[in-house]
PDB file of N, CA and C in Angstrom:
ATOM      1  N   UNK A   1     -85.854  65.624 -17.933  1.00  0.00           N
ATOM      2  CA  UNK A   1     -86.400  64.575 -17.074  1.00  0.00           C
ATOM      3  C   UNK A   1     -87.909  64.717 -17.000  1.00  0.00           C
ATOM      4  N   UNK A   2     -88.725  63.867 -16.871  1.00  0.00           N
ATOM      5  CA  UNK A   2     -90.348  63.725 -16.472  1.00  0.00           C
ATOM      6  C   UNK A   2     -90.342  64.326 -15.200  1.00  0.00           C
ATOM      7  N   UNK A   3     -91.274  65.386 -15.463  1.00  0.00           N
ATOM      8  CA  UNK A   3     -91.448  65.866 -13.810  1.00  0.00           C
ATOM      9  C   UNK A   3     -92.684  64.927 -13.965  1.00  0.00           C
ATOM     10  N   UNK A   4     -92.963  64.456 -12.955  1.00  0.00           N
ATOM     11  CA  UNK A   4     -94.179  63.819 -12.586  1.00  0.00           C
ATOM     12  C   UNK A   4     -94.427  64.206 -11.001  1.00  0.00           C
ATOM     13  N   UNK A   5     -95.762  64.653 -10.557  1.00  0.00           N
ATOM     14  CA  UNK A   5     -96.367  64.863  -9.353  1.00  0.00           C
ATOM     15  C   UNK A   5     -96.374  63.692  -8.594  1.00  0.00           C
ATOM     16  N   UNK A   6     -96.205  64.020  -7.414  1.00  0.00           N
ATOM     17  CA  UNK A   6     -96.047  62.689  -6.686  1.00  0.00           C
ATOM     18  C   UNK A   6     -97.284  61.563  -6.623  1.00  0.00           C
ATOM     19  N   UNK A   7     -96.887  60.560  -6.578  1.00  0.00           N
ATOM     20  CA  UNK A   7     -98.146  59.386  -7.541  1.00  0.00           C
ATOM     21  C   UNK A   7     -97.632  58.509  -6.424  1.00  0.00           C
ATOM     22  N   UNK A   8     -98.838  57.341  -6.199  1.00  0.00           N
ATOM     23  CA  UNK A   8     -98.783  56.711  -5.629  1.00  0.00           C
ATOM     24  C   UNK A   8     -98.389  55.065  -6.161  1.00  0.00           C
ATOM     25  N   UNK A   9     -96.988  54.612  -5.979  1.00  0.00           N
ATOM     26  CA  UNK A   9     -97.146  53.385  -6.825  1.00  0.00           C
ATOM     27  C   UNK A   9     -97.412  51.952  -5.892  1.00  0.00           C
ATOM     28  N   UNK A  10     -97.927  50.560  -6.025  1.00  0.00           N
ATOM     29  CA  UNK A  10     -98.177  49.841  -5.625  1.00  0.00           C
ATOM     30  C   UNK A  10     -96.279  48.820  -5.116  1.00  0.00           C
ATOM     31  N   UNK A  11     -95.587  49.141  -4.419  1.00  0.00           N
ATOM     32  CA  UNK A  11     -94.287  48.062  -4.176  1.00  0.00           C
ATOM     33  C   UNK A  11     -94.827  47.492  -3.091  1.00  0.00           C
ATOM     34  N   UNK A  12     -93.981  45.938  -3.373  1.00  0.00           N
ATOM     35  CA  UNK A  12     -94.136  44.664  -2.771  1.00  0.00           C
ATOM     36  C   UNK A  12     -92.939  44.733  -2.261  1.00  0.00           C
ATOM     37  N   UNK A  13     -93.169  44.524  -0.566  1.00  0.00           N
ATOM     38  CA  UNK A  13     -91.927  44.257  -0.245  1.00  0.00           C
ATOM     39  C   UNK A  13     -91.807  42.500   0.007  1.00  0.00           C
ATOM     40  N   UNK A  14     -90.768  41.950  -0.299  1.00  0.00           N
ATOM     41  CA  UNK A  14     -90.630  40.445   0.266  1.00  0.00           C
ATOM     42  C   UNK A  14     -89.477  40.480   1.123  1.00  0.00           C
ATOM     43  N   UNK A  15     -89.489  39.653   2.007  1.00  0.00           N
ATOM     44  CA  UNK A  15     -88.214  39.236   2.614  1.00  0.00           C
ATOM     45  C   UNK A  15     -87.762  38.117   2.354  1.00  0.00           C
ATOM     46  N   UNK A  16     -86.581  38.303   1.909  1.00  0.00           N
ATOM     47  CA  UNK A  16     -85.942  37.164   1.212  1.00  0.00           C
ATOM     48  C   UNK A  16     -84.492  36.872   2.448  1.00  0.00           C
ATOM     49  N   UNK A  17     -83.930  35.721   3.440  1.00  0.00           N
ATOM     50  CA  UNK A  17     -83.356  35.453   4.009  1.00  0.00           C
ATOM     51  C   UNK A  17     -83.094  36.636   4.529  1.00  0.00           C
ATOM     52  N   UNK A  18     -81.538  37.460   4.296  1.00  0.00           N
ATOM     53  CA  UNK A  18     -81.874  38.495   4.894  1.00  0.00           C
ATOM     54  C   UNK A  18     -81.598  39.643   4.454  1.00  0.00           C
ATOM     55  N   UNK A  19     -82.591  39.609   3.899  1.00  0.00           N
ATOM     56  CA  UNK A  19     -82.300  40.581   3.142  1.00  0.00           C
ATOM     57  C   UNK A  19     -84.346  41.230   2.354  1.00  0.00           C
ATOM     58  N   UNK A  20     -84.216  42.393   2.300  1.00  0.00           N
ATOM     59  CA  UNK A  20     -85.903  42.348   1.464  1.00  0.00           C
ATOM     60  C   UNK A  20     -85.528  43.101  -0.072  1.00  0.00           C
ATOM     61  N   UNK A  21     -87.077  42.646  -0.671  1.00  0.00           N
ATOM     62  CA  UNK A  21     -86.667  43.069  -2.256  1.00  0.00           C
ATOM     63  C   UNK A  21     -88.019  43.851  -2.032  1.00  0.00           C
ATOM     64  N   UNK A  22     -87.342  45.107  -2.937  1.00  0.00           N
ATOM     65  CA  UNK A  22     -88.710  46.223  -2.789  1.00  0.00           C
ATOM     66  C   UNK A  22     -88.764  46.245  -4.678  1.00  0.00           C
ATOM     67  N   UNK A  23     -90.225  45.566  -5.158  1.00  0.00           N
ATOM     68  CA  UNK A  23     -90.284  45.643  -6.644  1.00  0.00           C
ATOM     69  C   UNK A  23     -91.880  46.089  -6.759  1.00  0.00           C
ATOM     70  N   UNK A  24     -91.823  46.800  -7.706  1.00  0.00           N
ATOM     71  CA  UNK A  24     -93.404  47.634  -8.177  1.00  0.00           C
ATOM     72  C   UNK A  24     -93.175  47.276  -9.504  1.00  0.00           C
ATOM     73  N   UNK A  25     -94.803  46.564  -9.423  1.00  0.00           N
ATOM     74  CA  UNK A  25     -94.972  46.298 -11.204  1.00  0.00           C
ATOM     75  C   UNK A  25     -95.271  47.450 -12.302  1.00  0.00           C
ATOM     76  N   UNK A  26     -95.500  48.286 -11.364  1.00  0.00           N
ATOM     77  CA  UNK A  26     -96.555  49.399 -12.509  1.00  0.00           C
ATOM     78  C   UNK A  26     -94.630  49.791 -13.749  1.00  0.00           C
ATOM     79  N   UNK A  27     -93.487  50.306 -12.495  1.00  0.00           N
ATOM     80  CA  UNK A  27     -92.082  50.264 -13.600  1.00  0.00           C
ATOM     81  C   UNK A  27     -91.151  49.104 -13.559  1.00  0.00           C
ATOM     82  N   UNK A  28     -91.822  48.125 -13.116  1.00  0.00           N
ATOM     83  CA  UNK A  28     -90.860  46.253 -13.344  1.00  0.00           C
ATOM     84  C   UNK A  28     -89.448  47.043 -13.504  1.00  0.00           C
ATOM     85  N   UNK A  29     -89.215  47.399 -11.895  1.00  0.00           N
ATOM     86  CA  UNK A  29     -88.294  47.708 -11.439  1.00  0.00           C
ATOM     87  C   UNK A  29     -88.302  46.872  -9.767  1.00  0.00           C
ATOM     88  N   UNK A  30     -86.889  46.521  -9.385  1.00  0.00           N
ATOM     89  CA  UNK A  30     -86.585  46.076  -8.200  1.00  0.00           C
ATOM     90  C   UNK A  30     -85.366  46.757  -7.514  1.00  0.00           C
ATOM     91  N   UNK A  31     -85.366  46.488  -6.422  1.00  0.00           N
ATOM     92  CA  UNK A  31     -84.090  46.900  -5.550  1.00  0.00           C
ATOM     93  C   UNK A  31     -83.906  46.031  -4.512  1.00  0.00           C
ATOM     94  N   UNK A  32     -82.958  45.522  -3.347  1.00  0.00           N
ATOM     95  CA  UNK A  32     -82.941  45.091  -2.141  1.00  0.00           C
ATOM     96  C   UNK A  32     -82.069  45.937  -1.245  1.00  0.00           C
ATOM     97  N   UNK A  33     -82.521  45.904   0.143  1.00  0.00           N
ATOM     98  CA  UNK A  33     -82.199  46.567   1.111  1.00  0.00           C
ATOM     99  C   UNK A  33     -82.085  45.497   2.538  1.00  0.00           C
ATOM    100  N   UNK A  34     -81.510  45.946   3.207  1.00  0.00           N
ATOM    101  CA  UNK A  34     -81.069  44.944   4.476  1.00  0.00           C
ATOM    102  C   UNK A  34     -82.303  45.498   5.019  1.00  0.00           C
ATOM    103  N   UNK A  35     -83.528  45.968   5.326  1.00  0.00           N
ATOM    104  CA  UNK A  35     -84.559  46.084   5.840  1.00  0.00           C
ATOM    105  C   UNK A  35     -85.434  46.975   4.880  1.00  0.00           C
ATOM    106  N   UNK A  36     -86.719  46.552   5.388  1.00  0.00           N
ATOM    107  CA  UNK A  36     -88.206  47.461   4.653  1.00  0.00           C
ATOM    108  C   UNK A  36     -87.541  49.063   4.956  1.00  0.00           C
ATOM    109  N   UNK A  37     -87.045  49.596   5.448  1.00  0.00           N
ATOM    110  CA  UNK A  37     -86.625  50.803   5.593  1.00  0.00           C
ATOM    111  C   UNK A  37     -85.454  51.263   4.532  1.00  0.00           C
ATOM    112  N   UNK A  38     -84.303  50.258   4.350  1.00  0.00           N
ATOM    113  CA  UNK A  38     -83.431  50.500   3.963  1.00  0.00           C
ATOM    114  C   UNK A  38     -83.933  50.085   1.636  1.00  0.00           C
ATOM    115  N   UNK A  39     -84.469  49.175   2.052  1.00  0.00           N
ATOM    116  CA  UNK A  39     -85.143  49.036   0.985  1.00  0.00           C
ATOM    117  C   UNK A  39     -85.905  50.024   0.358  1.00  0.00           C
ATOM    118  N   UNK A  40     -87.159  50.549   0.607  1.00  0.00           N
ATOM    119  CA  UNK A  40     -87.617  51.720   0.846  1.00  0.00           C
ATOM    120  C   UNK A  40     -86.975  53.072  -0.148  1.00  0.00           C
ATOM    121  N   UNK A  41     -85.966  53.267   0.788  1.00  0.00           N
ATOM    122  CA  UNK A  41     -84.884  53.984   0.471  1.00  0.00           C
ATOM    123  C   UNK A  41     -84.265  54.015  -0.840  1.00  0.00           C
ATOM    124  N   UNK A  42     -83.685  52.905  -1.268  1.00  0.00           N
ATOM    125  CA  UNK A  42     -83.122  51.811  -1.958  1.00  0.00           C
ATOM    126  C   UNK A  42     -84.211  52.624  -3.738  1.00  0.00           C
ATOM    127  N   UNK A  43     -85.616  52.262  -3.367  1.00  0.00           N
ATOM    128  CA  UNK A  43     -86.345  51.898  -4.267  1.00  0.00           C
ATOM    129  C   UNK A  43     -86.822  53.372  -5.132  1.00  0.00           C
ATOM    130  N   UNK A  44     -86.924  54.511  -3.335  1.00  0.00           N
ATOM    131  CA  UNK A  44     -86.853  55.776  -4.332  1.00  0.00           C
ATOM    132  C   UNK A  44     -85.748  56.419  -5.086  1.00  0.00           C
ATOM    133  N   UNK A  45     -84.674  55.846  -4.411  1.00  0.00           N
ATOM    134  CA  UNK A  45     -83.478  56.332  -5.645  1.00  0.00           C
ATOM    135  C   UNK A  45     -83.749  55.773  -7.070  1.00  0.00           C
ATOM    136  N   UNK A  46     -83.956  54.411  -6.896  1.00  0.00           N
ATOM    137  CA  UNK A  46     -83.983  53.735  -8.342  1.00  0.00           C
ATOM    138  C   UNK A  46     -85.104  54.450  -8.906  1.00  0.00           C
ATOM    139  N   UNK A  47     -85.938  54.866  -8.586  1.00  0.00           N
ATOM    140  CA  UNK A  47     -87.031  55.453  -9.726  1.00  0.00           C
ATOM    141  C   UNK A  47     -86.715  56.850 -10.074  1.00  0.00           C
ATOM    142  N   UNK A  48     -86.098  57.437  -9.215  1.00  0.00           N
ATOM    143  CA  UNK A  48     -85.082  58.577 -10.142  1.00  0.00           C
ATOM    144  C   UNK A  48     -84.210  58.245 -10.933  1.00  0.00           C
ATOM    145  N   UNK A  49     -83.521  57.893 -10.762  1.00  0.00           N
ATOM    146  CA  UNK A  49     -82.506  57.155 -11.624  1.00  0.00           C
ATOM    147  C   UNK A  49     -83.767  56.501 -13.049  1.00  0.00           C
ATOM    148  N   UNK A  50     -84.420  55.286 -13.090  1.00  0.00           N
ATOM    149  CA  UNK A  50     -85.215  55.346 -13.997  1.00  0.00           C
ATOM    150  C   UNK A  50     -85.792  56.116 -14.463  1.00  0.00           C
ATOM    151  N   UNK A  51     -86.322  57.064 -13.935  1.00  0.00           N
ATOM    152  CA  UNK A  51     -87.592  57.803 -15.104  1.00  0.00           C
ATOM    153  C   UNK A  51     -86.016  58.611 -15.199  1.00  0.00           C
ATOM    154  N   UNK A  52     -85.196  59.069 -14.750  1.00  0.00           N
ATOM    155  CA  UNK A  52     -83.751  60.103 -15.379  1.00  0.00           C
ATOM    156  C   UNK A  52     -83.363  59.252 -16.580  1.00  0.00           C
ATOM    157  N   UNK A  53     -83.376  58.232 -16.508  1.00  0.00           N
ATOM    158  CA  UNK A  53     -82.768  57.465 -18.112  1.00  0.00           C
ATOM    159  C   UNK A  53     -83.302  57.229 -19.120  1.00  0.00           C
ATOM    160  N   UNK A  54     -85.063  57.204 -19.173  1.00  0.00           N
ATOM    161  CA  UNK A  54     -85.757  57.139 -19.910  1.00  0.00           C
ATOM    162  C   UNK A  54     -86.390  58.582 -20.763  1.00  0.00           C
ATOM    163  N   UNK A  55     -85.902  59.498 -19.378  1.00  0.00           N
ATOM    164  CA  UNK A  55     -86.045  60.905 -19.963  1.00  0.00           C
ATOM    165  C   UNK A  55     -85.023  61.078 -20.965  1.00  0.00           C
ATOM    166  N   UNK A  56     -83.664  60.949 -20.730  1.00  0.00           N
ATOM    167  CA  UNK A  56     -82.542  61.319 -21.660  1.00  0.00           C
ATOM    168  C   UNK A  56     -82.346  60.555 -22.391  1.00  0.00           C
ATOM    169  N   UNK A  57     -82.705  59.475 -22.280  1.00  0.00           N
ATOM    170  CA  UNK A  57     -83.422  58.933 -24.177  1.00  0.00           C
ATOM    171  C   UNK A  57     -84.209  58.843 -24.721  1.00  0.00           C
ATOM    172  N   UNK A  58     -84.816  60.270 -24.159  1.00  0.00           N
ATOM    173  CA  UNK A  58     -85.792  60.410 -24.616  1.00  0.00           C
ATOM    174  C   UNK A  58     -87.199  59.034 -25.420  1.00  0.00           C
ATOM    175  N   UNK A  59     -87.068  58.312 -24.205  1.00  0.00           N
ATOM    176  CA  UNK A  59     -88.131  56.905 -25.041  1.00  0.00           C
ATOM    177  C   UNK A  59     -89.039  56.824 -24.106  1.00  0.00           C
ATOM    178  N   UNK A  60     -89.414  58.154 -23.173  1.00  0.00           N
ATOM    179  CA  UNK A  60     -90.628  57.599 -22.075  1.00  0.00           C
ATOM    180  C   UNK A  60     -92.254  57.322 -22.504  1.00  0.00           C
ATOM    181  N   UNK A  61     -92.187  57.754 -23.400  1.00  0.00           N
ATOM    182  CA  UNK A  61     -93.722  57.727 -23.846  1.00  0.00           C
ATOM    183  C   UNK A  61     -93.730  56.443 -24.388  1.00  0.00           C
ATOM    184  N   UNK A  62     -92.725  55.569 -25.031  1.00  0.00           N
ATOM    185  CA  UNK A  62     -92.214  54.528 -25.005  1.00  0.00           C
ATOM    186  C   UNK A  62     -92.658  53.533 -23.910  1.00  0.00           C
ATOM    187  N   UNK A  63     -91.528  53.394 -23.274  1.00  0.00           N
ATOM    188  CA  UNK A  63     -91.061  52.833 -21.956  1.00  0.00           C
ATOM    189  C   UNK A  63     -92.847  52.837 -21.459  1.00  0.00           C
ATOM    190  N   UNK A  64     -93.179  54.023 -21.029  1.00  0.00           N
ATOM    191  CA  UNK A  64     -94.456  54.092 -19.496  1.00  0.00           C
ATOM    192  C   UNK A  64     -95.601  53.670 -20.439  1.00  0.00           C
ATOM    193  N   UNK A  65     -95.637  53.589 -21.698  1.00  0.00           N
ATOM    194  CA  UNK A  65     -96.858  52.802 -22.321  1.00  0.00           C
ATOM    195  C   UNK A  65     -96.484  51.495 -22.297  1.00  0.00           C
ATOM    196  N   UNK A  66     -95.708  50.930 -22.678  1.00  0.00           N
ATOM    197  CA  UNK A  66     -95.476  49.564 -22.992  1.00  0.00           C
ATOM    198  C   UNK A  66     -95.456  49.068 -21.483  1.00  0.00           C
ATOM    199  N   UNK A  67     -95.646  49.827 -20.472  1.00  0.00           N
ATOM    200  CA  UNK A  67     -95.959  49.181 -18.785  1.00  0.00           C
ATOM    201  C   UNK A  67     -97.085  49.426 -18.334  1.00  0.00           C
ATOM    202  N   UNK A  68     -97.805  49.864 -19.258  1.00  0.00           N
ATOM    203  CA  UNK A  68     -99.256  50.340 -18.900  1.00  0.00           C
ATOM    204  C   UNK A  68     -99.635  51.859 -18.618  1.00  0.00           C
ATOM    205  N   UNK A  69     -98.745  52.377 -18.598  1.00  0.00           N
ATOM    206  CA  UNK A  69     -98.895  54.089 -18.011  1.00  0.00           C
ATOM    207  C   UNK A  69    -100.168  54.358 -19.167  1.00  0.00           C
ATOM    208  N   UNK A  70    -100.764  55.606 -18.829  1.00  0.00           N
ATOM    209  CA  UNK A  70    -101.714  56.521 -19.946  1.00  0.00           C
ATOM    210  C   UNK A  70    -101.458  57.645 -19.598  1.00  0.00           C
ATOM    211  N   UNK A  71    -101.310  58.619 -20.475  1.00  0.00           N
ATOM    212  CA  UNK A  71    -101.311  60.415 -20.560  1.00  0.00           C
ATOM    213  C   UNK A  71    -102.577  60.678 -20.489  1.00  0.00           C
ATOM    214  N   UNK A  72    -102.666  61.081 -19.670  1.00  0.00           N
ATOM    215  CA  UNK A  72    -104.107  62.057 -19.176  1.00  0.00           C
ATOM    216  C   UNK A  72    -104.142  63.620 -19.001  1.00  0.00           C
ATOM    217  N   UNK A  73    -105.046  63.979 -19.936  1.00  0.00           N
ATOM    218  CA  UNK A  73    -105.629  65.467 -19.823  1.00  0.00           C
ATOM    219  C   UNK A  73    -105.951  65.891 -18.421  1.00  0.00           C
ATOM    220  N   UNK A  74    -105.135  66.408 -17.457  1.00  0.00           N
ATOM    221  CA  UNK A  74    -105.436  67.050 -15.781  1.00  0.00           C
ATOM    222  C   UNK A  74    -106.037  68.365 -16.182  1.00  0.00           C
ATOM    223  N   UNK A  75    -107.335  68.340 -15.548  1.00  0.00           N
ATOM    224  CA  UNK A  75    -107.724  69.662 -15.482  1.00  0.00           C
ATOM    225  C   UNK A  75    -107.931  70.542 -14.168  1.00  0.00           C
ATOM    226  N   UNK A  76    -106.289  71.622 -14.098  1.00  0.00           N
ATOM    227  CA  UNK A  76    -106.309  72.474 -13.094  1.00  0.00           C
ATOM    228  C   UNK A  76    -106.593  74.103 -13.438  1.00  0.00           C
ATOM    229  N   UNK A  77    -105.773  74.767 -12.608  1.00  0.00           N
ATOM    230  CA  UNK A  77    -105.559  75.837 -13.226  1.00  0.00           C
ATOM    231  C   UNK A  77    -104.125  76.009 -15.025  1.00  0.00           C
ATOM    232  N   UNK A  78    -103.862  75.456 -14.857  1.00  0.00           N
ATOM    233  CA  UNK A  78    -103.559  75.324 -16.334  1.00  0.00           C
ATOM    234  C   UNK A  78    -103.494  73.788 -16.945  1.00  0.00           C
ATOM    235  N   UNK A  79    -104.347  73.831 -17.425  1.00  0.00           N
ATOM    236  CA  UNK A  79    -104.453  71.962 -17.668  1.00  0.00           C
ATOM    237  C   UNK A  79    -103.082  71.442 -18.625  1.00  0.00           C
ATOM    238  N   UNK A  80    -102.880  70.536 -18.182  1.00  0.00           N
ATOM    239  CA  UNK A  80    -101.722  69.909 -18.355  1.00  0.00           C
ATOM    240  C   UNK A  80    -102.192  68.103 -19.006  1.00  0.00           C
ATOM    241  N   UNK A  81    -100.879  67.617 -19.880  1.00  0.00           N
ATOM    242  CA  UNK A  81    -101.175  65.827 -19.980  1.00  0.00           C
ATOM    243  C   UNK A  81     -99.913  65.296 -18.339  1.00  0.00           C
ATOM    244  N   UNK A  82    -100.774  64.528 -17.796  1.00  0.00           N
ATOM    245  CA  UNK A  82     -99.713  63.873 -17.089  1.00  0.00           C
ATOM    246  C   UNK A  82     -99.931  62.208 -17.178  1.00  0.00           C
ATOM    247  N   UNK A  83     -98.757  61.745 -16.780  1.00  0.00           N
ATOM    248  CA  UNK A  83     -98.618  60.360 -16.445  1.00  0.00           C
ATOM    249  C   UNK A  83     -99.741  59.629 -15.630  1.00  0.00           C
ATOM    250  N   UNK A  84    -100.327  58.370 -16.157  1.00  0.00           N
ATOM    251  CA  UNK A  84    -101.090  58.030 -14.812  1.00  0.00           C
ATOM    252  C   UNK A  84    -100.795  56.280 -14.686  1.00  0.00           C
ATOM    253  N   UNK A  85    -100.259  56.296 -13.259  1.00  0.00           N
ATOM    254  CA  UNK A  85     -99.580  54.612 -13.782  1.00  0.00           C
ATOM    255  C   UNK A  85    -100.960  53.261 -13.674  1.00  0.00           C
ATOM    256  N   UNK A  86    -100.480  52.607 -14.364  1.00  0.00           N
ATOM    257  CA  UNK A  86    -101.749  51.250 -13.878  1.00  0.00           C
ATOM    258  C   UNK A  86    -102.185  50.815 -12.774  1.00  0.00           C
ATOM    259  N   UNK A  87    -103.437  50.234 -12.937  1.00  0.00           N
ATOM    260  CA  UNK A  87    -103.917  50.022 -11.633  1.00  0.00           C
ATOM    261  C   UNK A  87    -103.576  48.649 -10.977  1.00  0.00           C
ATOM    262  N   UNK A  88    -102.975  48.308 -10.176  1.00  0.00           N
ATOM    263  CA  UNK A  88    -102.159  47.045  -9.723  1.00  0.00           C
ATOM    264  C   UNK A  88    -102.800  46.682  -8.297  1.00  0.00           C
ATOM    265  N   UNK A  89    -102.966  45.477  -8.723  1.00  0.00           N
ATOM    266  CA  UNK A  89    -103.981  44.653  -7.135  1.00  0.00           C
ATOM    267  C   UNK A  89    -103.281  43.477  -7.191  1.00  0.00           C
ATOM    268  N   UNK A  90    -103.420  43.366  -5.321  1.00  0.00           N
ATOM    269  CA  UNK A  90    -102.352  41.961  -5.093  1.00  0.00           C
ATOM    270  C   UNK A  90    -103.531  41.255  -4.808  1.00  0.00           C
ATOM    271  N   UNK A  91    -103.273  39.905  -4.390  1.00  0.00           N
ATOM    272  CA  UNK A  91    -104.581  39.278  -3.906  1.00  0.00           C
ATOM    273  C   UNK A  91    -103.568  37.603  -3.737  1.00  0.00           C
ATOM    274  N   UNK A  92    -103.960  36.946  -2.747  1.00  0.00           N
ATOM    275  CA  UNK A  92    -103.406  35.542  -2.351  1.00  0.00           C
ATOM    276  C   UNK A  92    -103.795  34.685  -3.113  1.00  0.00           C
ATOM    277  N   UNK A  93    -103.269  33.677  -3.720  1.00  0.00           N
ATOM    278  CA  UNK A  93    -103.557  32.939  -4.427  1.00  0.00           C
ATOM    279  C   UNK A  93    -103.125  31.323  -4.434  1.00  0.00           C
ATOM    280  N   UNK A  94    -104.353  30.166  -3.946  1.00  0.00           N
ATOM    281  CA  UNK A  94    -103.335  29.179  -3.416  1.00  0.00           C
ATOM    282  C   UNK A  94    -103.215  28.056  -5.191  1.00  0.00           C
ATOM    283  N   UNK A  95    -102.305  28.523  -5.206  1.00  0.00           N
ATOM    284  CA  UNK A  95    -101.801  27.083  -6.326  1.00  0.00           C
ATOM    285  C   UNK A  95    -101.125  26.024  -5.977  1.00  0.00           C
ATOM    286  N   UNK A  96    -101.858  24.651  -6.691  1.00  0.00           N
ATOM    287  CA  UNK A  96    -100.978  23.351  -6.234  1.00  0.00           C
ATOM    288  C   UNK A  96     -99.617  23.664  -6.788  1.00  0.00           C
ATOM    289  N   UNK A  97     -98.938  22.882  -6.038  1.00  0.00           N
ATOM    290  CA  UNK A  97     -97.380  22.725  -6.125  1.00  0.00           C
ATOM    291  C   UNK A  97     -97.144  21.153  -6.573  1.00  0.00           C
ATOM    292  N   UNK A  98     -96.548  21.391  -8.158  1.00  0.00           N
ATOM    293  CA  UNK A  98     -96.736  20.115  -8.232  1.00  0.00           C
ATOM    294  C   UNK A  98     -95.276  19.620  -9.382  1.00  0.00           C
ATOM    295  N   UNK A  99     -94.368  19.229  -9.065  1.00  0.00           N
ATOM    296  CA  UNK A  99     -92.988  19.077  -9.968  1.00  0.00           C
ATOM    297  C   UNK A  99     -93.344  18.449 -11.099  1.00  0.00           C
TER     298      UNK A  99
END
């Protein structure tokens, strides 16, 4: 499996009737949960579960490039390549609505 250090990813929560959808573009992955809490929840399982499936088919270098990820040279006490996910900005946007 990808160990990856804990990273900060950008999820959108929406509320949809009743229900919310917790989706982050950086792994165009989604989940829903009967609340932002339960969702939440919901969303860190699924990204274990994802990066666990992409590890054992072995296609992550695959997969996290073709979503934007980059391997980066970390320089600690033993420098390491790690994952670094894209940089994702929301911003409002009014478009006509027009059939």
């Amino acid at each position: 499996m990808i160990k990856l250090p804990s990273i900060k990813l950008t999820v959108n929560f929406i509320k949809e009737r009743k229900q919310v959808i917790a989706y982050a573009p950086a792994l165009d992955i989604s989940t829903v949960g009967k609340t932002e809490a339960h969702a939440k929840k919901r969303f860190e399982e699924l990204v274990h579960i994802f990066l666990k499936d992409i590890s054992e088919r072995r296609v992550e270098d695959e997969v996290l490039t073709e979503l934007g990820w980059t391997k980066t040279l970390v320089q600690n006490r033993s420098p390491k390549l790690q994952w670094i996910p894209p940089v994702v900005t929301s911003i409002d946007l009014q478009v006509p609505m027009t059939a």
